[in-house]
Protein backbone atom coordinates (compact mmCIF):
# COMPACT_ATOMS: atom_id res chain seq x y z
CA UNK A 1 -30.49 2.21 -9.86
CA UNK A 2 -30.01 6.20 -9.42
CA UNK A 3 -32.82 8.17 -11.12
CA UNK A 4 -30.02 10.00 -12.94
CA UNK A 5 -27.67 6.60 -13.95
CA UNK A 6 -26.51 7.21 -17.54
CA UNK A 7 -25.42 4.14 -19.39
CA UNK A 8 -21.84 4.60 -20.08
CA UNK A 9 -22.40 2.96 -23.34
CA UNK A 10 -23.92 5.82 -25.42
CA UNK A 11 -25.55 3.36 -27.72
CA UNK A 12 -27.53 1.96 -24.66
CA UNK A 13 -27.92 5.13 -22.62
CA UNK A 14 -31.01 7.35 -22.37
CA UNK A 15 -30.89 10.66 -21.82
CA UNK A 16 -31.14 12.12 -17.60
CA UNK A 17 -34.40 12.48 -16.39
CA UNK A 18 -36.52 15.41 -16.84
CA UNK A 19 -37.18 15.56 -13.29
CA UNK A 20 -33.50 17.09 -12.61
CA UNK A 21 -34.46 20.20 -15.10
CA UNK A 22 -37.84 20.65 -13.26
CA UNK A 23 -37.61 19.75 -9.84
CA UNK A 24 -36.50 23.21 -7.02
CA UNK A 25 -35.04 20.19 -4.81
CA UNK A 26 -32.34 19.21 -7.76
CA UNK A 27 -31.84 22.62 -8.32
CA UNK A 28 -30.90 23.73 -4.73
CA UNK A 29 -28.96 20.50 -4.23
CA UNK A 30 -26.60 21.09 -6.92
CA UNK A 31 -25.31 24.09 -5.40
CA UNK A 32 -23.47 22.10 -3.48
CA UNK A 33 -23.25 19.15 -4.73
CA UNK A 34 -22.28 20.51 -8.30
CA UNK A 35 -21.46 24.09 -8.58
CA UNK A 36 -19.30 24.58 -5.05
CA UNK A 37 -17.34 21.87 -5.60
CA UNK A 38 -16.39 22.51 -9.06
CA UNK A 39 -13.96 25.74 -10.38
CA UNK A 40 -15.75 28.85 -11.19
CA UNK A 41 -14.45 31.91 -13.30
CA UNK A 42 -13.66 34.37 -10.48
CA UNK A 43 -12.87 37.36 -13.23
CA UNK A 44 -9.23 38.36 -14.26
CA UNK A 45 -5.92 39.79 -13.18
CA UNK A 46 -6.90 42.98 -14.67
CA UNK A 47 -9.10 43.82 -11.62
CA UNK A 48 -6.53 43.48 -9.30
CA UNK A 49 -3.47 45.49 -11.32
CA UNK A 50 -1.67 47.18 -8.66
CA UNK A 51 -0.32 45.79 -5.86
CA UNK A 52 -2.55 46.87 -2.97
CA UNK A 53 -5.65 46.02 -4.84
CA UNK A 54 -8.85 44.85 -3.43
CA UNK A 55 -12.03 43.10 -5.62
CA UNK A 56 -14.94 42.52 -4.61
CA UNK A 57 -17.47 39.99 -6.10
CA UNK A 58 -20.05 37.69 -6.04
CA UNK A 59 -19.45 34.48 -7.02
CA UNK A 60 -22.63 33.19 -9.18
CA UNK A 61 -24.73 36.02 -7.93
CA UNK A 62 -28.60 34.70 -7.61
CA UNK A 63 -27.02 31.35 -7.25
CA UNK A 64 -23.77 30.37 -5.15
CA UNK A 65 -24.43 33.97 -3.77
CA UNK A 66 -20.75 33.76 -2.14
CA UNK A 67 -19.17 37.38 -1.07
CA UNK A 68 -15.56 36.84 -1.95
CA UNK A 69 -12.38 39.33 -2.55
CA UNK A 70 -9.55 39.55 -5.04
CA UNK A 71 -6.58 41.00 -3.54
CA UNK A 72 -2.88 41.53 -4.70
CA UNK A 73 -0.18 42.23 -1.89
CA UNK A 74 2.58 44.70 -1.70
CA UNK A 75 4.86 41.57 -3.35
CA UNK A 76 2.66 41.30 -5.72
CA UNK A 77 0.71 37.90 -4.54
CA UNK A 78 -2.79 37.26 -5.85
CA UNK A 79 -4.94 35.73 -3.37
CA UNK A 80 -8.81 35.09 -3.22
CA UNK A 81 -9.89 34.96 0.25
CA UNK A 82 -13.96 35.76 1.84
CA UNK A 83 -15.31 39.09 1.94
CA UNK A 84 -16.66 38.44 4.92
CA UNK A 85 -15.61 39.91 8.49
CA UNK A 86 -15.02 36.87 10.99
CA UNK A 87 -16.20 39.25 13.68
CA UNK A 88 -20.41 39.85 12.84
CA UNK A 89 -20.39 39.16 9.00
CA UNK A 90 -20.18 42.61 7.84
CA UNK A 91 -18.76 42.83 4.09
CA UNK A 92 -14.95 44.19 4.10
CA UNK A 93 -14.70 45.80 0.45
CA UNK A 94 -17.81 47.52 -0.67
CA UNK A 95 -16.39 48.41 -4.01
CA UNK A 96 -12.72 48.22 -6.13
CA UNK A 97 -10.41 49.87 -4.15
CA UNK A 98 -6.27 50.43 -2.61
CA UNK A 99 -5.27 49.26 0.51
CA UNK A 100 -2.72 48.08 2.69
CA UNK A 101 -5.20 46.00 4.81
CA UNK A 102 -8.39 45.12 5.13
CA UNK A 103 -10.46 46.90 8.07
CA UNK A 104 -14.13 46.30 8.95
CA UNK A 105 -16.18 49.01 8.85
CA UNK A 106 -18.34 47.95 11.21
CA UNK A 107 -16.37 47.48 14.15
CA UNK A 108 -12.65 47.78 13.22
CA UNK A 109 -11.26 44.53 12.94
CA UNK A 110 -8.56 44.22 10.58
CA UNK A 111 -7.10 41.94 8.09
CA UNK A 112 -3.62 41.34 6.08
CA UNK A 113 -4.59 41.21 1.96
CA UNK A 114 -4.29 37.31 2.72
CA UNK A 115 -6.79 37.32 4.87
CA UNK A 116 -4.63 36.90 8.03
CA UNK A 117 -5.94 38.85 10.89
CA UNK A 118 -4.24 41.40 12.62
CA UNK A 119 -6.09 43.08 15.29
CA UNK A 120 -9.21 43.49 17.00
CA UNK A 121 -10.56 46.57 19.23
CA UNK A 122 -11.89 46.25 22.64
CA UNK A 123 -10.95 42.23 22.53
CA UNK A 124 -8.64 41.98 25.22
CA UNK A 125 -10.64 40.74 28.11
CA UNK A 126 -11.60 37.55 25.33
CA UNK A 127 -10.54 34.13 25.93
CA UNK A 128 -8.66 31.94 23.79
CA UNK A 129 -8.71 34.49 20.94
CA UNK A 130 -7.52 35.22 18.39
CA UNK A 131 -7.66 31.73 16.60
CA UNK A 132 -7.65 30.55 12.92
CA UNK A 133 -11.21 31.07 12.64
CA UNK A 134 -10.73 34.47 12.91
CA UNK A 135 -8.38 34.95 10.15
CA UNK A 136 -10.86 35.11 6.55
CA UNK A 137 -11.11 31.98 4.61
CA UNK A 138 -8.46 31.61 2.04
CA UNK A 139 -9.77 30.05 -1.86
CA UNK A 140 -7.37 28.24 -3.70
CA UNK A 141 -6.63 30.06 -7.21
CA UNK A 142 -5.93 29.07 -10.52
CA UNK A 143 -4.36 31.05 -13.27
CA UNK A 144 -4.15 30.54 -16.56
CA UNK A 145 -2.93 33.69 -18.07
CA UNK A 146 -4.87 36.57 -16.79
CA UNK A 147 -7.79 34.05 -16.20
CA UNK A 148 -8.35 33.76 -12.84
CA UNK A 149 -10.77 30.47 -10.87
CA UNK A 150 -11.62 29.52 -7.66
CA UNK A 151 -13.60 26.77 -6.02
CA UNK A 152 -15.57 26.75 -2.48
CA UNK A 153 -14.88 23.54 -1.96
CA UNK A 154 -12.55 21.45 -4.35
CA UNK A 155 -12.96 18.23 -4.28
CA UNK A 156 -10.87 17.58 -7.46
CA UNK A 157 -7.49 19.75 -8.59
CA UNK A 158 -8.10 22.45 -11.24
CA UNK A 159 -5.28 20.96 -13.19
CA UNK A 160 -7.74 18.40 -14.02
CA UNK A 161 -10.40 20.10 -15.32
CA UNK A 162 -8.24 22.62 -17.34
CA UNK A 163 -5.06 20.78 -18.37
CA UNK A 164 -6.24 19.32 -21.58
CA UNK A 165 -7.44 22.98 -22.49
CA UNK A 166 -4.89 24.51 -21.82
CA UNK A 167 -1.83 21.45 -23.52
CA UNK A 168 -4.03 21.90 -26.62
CA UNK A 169 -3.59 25.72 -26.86
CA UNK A 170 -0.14 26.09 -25.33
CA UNK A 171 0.44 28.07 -28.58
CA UNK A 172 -1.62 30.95 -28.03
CA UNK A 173 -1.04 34.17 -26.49
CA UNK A 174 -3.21 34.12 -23.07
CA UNK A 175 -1.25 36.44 -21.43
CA UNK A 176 -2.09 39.20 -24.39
CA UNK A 177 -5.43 38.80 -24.15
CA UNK A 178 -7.63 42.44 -23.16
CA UNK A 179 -10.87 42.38 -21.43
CA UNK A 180 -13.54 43.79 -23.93
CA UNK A 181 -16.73 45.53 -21.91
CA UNK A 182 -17.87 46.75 -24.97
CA UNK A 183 -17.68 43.47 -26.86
CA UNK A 184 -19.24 41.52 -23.79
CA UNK A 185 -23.09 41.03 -22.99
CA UNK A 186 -25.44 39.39 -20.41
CA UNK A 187 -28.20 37.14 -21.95
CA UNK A 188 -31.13 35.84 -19.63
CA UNK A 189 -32.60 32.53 -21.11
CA UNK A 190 -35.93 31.27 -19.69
CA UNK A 191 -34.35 27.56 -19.14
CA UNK A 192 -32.98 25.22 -16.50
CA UNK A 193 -29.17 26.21 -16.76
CA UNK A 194 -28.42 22.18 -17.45
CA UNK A 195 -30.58 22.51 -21.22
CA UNK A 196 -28.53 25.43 -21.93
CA UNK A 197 -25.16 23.65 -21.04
CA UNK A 198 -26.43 20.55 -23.36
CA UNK A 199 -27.35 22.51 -26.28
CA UNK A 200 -23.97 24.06 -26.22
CA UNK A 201 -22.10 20.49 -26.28
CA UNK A 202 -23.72 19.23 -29.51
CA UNK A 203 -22.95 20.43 -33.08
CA UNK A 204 -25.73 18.47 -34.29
CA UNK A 205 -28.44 20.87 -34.26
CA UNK A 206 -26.11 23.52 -36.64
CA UNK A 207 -27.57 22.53 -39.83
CA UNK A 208 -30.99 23.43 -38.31
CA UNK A 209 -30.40 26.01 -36.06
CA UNK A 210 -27.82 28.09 -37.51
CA UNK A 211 -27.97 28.60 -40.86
CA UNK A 212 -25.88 31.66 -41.35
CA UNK A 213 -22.81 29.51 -38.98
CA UNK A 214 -23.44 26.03 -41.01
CA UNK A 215 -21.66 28.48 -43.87
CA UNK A 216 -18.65 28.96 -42.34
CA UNK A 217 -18.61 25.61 -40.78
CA UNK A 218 -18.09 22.14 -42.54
CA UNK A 219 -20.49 19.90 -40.99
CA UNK A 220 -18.71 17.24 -42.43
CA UNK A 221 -15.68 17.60 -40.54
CA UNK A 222 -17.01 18.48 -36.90
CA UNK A 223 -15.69 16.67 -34.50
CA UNK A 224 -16.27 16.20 -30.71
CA UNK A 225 -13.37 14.90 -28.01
CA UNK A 226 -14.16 13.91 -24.75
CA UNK A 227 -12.01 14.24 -21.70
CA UNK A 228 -12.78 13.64 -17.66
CA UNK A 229 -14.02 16.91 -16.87
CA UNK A 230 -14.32 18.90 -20.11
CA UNK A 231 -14.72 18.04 -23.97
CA UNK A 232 -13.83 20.11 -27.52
CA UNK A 233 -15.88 20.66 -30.24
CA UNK A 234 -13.21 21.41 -33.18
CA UNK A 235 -15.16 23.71 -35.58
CA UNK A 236 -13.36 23.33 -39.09
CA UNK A 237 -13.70 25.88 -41.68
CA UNK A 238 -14.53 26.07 -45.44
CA UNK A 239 -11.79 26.81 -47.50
CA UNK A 240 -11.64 30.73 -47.46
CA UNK A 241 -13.31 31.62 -44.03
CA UNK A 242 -10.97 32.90 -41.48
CA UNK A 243 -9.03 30.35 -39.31
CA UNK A 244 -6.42 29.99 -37.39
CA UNK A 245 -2.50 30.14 -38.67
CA UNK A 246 -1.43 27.47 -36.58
CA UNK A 247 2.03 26.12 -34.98
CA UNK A 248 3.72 22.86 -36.23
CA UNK A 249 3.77 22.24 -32.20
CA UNK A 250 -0.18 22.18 -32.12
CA UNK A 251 -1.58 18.77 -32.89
CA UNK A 252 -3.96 20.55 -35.06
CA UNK A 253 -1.54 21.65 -37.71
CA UNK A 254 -2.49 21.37 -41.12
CA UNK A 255 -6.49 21.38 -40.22
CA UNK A 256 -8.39 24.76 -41.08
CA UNK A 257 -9.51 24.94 -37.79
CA UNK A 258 -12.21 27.92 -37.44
CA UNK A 259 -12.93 27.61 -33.49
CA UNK A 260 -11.81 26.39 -30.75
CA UNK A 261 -15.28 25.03 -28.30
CA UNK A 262 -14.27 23.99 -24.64
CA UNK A 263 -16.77 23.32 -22.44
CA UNK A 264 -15.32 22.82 -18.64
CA UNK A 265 -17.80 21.13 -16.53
CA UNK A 266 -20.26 22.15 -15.18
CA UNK A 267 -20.79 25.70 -16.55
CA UNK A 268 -17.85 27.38 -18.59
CA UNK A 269 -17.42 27.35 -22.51
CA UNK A 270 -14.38 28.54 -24.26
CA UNK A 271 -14.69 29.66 -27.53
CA UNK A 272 -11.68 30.31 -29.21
CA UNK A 273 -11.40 32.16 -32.24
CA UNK A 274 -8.56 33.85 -34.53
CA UNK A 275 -9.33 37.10 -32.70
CA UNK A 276 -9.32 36.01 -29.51
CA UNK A 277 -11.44 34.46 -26.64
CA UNK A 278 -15.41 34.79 -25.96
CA UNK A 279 -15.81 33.27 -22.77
CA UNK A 280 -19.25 32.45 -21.45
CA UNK A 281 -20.19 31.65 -18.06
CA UNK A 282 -23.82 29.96 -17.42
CA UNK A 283 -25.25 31.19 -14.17
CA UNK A 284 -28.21 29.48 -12.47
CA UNK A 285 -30.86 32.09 -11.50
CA UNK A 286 -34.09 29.76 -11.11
CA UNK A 287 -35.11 26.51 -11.74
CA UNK A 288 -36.66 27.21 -15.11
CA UNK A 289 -33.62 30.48 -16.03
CA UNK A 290 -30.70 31.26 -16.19
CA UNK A 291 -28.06 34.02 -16.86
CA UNK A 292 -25.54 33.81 -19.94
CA UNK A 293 -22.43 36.07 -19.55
CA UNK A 294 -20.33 36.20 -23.29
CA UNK A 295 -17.36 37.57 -22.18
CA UNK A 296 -14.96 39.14 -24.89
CA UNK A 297 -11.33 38.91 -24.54
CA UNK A 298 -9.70 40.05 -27.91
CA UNK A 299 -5.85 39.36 -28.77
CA UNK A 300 -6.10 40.28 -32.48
CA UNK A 301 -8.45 42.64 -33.42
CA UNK A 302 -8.46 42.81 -36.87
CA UNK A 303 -9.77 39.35 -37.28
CA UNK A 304 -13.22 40.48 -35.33
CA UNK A 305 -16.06 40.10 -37.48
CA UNK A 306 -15.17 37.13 -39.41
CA UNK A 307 -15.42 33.45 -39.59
CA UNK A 308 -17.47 31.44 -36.86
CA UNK A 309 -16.38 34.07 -34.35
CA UNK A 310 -18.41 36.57 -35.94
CA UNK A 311 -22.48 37.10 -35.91
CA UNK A 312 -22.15 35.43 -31.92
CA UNK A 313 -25.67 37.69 -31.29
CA UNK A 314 -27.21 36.10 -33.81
CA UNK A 315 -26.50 32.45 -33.07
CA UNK A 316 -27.39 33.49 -29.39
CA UNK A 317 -30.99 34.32 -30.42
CA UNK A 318 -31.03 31.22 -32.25
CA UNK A 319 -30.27 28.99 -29.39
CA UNK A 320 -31.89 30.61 -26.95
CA UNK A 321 -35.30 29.83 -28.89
CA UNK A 322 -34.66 26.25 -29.34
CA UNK A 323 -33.65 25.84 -25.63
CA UNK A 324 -36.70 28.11 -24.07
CA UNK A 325 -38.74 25.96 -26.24
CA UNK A 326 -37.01 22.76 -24.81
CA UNK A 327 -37.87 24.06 -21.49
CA UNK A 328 -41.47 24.28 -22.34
CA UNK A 329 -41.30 20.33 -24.54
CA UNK A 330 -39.85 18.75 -21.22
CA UNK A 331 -42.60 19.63 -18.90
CA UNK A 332 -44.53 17.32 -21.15
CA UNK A 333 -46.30 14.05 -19.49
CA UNK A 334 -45.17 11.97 -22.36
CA UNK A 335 -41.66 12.80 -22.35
CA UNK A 336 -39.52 11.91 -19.30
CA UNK A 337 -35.56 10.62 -21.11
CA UNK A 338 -34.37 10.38 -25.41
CA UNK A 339 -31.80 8.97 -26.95
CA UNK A 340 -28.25 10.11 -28.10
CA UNK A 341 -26.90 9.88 -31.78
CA UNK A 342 -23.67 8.10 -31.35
CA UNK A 343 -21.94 9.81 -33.66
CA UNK A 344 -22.92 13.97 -32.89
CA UNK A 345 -23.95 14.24 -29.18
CA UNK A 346 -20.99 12.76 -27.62
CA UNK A 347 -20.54 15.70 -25.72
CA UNK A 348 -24.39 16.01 -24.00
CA UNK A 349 -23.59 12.19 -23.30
CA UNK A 350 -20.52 13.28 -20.98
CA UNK A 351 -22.37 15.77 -19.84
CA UNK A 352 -25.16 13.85 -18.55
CA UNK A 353 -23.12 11.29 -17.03
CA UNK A 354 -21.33 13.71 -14.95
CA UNK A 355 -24.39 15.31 -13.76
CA UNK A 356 -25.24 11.85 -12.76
CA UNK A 357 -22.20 11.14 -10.65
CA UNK A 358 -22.04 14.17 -8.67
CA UNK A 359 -25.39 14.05 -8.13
């Protein structure tokens, strides 16, 4: 049996081992095994505006560590390809920029914006060159209003992770949601990225956790759905406390639905509120820490401030103690797997289990 098999039955199944939240060798081998074959956020439309526009970034700096480039052509074409020159390695696009093509500083070679190459100098005396290698590596992309994903190496469509997402909230405006910098904030956490992720996918610690959220929340009501490769937590609010107006299209209607949590494996949460979108992206840094980006993308701004979607500092702080002092529990000799409660941690169950299979 694997050291990480997860009973499917959740009544039966014991939590993974603590070994895969410890150990540097399950932490490096989920790079690939996890993380590059799985979608990524790879930032939004609004850094590529313009046709002409170059990108760079880093995708899962400290982690991934891939150099990779969002470009839009003269027709207007997104495309994601490498940032990296096929010639020596040198980086293309140092910083934002507008460009017809893509030229190496280093030694000329130049590029198309879809990472086609063009032309090389002092080359012609080499054989059987050009050739597709030398034309940059091309990323699929997905969109999903001015979201933007990529993947190193998909082994599994982004339609599947996203479409049960994205059916549920057909309704809402994505395409009118703006990029907040000075709503959004970097958290470092001093825990395996995996405890974080876990913590996020059960409602069950509210009560204990987060007492000034359990106010705006009914308990009662919260409810957790499961799906292949991501799950919902529907946060329902007490009578009053600021929810969404919903469509008679959404299968929600007639629930006072405060928020919105997705969770798309391994590493993205969703959390939707009446004002808008706070996205936040878990990045692996170490073993034992990790990096939280809460990205803030706001389509109604005068609901900010109000409801679950409010005080998101706050419950931050909270979970961030419970989970560095998880960190510090699991090192324990006496502690290697626990149990799940049927009924409220559905969602680390899932979790768990497909840890376990791509592992």
């Amino acid at each position: 049996m694997s050291q990480f098999f997860i009973d499917p039955d959740i009544a039966k199944a014991k939590t993974i081992d603590t070994g895969y939240y410890l150990s540097p060798y399950h932490y490096e081998a989920s790079k690939e095994k996890i993380f590059a074959q799985t979608w990524q956020f790879a930032g939004d439309t609004g850094n590529v505006k313009e046709p002409c526009s170059a990108f760079p970034f880093i995708l899962l700096e400290n982690y991934l560590n891939e150099p990779l480039l969002l470009t839009r052509d003269k027709e207007n074409t997104l495309y994601c390809v490498s940032n990296v020159c096929t010639h020596r390695g040198n980086l293309l696009a140092y910083t934002p920029c507008k460009v017809n093509q893509l030229r190496c500083r280093y030694h000329g070679r130049l590029f198309s914006l879809d990472g086609k190459f063009i032309s090389m100098p002092e080359f012609k005396e080499v054989e059987n060159f050009p050739t597709e290698d030398d034309n940059l590596h091309r990323l699929p992309l997905f969109q999903w209003g001015k979201l933007l994903f990529t993947s190193l190496h998909p082994r599994i469509k982004a339609e599947v992770f996203f479409a049960e997402m994205m059916k549920r909230l057909a309704w809402l405006p994505m395409d009118k949601l703006e990029y907040r910098a000075d709503l959004s904030k970097d958290y470092t956490v001093k825990a395996n990225w995996a405890l974080y992720c876990e913590n996020y996918l059960e409602g069950f610690h509210i009560p204990f956790v987060h007492a000034g959220l359990n106010q705006v929340l009914d308990f009662g009501e919260y409810s957790t759905e499961v799906f292949h490769y991501c799950s919902l937590q529907l946060g329902i609010g007490k009578k009053g406390d600021s929810c969404f107006d919903l469509p008679a299209s959404s299968p929600d209607y007639g629930k006072d639905v405060a928020a919105y949590y997705f969770w798309v494996f391994p590493n993205m949460m969703f959390n939707f509120y009446p004002w808008g979108l706070s996205l936040n992206i878990v990045q692996p840094q170490h073993v034992s820490e990790c990096r939280i980006s809460f990205l803030t993308y706001v389509f109604d701004e005068s609901k900010l401030n109000s409801g679950a979607g409010s005080g998101l500092d706050t419950v931050e702080l909270e979970d961030e103690e419970v989970v560095e002092n998880v960190q510090k529990g699991i090192r324990s000799r006496f502690y290697t797997h626990g149990r799940y409660s049927v009924k409220r941690e559905q969602g680390t169950h899932h979790f768990h289990s497909l840890i376990a299979e791509f592992m």
